[in-house]
Protein backbone atom coordinates (compact mmCIF):
# COMPACT_ATOMS: atom_id res chain seq x y z
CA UNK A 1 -12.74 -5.03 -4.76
CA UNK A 2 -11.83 -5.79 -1.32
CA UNK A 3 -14.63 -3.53 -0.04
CA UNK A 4 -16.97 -4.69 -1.75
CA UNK A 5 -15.89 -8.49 -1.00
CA UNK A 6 -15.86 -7.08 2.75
CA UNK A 7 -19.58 -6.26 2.69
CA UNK A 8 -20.16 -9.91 2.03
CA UNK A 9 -18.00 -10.90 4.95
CA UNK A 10 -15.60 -13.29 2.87
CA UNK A 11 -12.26 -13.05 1.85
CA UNK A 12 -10.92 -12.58 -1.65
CA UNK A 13 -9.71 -16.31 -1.54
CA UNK A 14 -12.57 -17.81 -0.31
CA UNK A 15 -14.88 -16.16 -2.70
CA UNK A 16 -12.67 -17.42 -5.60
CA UNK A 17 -12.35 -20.75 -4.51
CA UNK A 18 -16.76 -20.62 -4.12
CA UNK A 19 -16.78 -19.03 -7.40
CA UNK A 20 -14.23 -21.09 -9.39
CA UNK A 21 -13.07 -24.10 -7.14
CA UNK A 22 -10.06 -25.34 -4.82
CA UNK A 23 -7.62 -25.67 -7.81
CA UNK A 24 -8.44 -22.68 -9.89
CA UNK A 25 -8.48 -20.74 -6.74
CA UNK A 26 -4.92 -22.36 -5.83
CA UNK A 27 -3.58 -20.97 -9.06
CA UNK A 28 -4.83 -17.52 -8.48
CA UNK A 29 -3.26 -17.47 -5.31
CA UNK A 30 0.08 -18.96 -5.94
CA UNK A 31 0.02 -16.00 -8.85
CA UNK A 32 -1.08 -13.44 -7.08
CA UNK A 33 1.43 -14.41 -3.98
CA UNK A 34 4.65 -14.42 -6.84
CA UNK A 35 3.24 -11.46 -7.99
CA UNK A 36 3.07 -9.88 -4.82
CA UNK A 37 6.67 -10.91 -3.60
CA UNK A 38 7.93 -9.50 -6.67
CA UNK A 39 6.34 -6.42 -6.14
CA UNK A 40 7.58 -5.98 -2.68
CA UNK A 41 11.18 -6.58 -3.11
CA UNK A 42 10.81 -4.00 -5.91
CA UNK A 43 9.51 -1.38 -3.32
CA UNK A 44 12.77 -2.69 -0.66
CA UNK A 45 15.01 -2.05 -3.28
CA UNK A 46 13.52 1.05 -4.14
CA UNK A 47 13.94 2.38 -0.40
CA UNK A 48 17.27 0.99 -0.49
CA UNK A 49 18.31 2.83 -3.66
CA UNK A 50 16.74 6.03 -1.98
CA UNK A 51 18.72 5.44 0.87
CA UNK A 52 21.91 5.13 -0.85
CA UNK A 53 21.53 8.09 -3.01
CA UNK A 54 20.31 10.55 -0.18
CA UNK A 55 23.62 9.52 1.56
CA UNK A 56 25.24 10.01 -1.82
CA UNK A 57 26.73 6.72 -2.46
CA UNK A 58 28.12 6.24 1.10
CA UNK A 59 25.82 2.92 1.54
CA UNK A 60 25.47 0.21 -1.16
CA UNK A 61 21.50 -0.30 -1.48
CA UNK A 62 21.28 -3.64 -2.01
CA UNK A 63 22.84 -4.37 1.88
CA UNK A 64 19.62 -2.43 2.85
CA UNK A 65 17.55 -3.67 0.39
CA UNK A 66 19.04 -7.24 2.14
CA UNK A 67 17.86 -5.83 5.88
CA UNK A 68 14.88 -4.10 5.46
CA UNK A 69 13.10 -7.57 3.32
CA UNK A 70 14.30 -9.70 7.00
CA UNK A 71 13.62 -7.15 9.34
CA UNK A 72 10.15 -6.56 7.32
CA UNK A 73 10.08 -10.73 7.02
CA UNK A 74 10.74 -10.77 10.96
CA UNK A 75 8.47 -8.17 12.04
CA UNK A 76 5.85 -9.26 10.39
CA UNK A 77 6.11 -12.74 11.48
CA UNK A 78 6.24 -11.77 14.93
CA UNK A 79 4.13 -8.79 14.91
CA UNK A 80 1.45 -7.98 12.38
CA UNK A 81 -0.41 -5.93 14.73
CA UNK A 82 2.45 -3.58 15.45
CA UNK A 83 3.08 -3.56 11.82
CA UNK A 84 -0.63 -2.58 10.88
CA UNK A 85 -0.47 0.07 13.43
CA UNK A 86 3.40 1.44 12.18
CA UNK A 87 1.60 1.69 9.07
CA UNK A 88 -1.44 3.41 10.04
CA UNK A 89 0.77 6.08 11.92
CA UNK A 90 2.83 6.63 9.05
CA UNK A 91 -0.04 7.29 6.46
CA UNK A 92 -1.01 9.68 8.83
CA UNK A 93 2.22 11.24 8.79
CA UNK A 94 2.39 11.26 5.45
CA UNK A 95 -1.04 13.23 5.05
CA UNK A 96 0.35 15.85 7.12
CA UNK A 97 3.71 15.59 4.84
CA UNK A 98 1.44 16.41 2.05
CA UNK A 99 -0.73 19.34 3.37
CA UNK A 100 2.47 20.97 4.93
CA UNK A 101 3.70 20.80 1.58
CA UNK A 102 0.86 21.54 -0.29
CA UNK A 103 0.02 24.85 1.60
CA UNK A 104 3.32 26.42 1.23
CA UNK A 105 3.42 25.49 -2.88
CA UNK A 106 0.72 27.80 -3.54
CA UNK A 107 -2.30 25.92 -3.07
CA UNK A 108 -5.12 27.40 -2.05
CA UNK A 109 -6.45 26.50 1.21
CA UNK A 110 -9.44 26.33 1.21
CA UNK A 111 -9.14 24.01 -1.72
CA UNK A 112 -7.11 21.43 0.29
CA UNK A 113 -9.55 21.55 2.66
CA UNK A 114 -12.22 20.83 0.23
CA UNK A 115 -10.11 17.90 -0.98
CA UNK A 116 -11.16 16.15 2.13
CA UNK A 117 -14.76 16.47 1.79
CA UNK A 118 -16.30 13.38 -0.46
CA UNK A 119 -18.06 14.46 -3.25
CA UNK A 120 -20.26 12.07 -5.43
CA UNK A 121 -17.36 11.86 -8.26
CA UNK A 122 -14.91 10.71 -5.26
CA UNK A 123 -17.59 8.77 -3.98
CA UNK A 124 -18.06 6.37 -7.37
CA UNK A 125 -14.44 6.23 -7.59
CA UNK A 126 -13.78 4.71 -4.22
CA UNK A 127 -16.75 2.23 -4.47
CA UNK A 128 -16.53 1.16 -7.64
CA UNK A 129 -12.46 1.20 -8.16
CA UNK A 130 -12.84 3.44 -11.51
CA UNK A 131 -13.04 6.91 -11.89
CA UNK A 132 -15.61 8.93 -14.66
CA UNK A 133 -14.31 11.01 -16.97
C-alpha cells in the first residue's frame, strides 16, 4: 500500500483524509496509532523476554522491556535519522545472518542465490501486497 500511495507522492494520511475527510481520517489515525503502540510494546517485551531467557533468568524482562521502550522513545525523538540508518544496517546484517545460515543447513546454493533474483510471481507479490497461489 505504501508503495503504491508513494507513486502518487502523498502520504497514507493525507490520502485518507482526501478520500474520506478530516474526521474519518482522525479516527483512522488515532486507531491505527493505538494499534501501533500496542504492537510495539509487544515486540519490547518480546526482546526483553528473549533477553531474560538467553541469560537464563538472571535479568527480569520487563526492566528491559522498561529501557529499551525510553531509550527507543528517546532515540527516536532525538534522532530518527540515526535510527533509520541503525535499522537499515541491521537488516543488512540480518540478510547475511540468514544466508550464513542457510548455506550451512543444506541449502543449495545456487538456489539462495536465485532467491535474490525477482521473478514475475515475486514481482506481483511485492506490488500488489498478495501473493498467487
Amino acid at each position: 500500500m505504501s508503495a503504491r500511495l508513494g507513486i502518487h507522492g502523498t502520504s497514507l494520511m493525507t490520502f485518507v483524509r482526501e478520500k474520506l475527510g478530516r474526521p474519518a481520517a482522525l479516527a483512522i489515525a488515532l486507531f491505527l496509532s493505538v494499534g501501533c503502540v500496542a504492537w510495539t510494546l509487544g515486540l519490547v517485551a518480546a526482546v526483553g523476554a528473549g533477553v531474560s531467557f538467553v541469560t537464563g533468568g538472571a535479568v527480569a524482562w520487563q526492566p528491559i522491556a522498561v529501557v529499551a521502550t525510553i531509550a527507543a522513545i528517546a532515540v527516536g525523538l532525538l534522532s530518527y535519522g540515526k535510527v533509520e540508518n541503525l535499522m537499515i544496517a541491521m537488516m543488512l546484517s540480518l540478510l547475511v545472518v540468514y544466508v550464513a545460515v542457510a548455506l550451512p543447513s543444506g541449502a543449495e546454493p545456487g538456489d539462495v542465490a536465485l532467491g535474490f533474483v525477482p521473478t514475475a510471481t515475486s514481482w506481483s507479490a511485492s506490488t500488489s501486497g498478495t501473493t498467487s497461489s
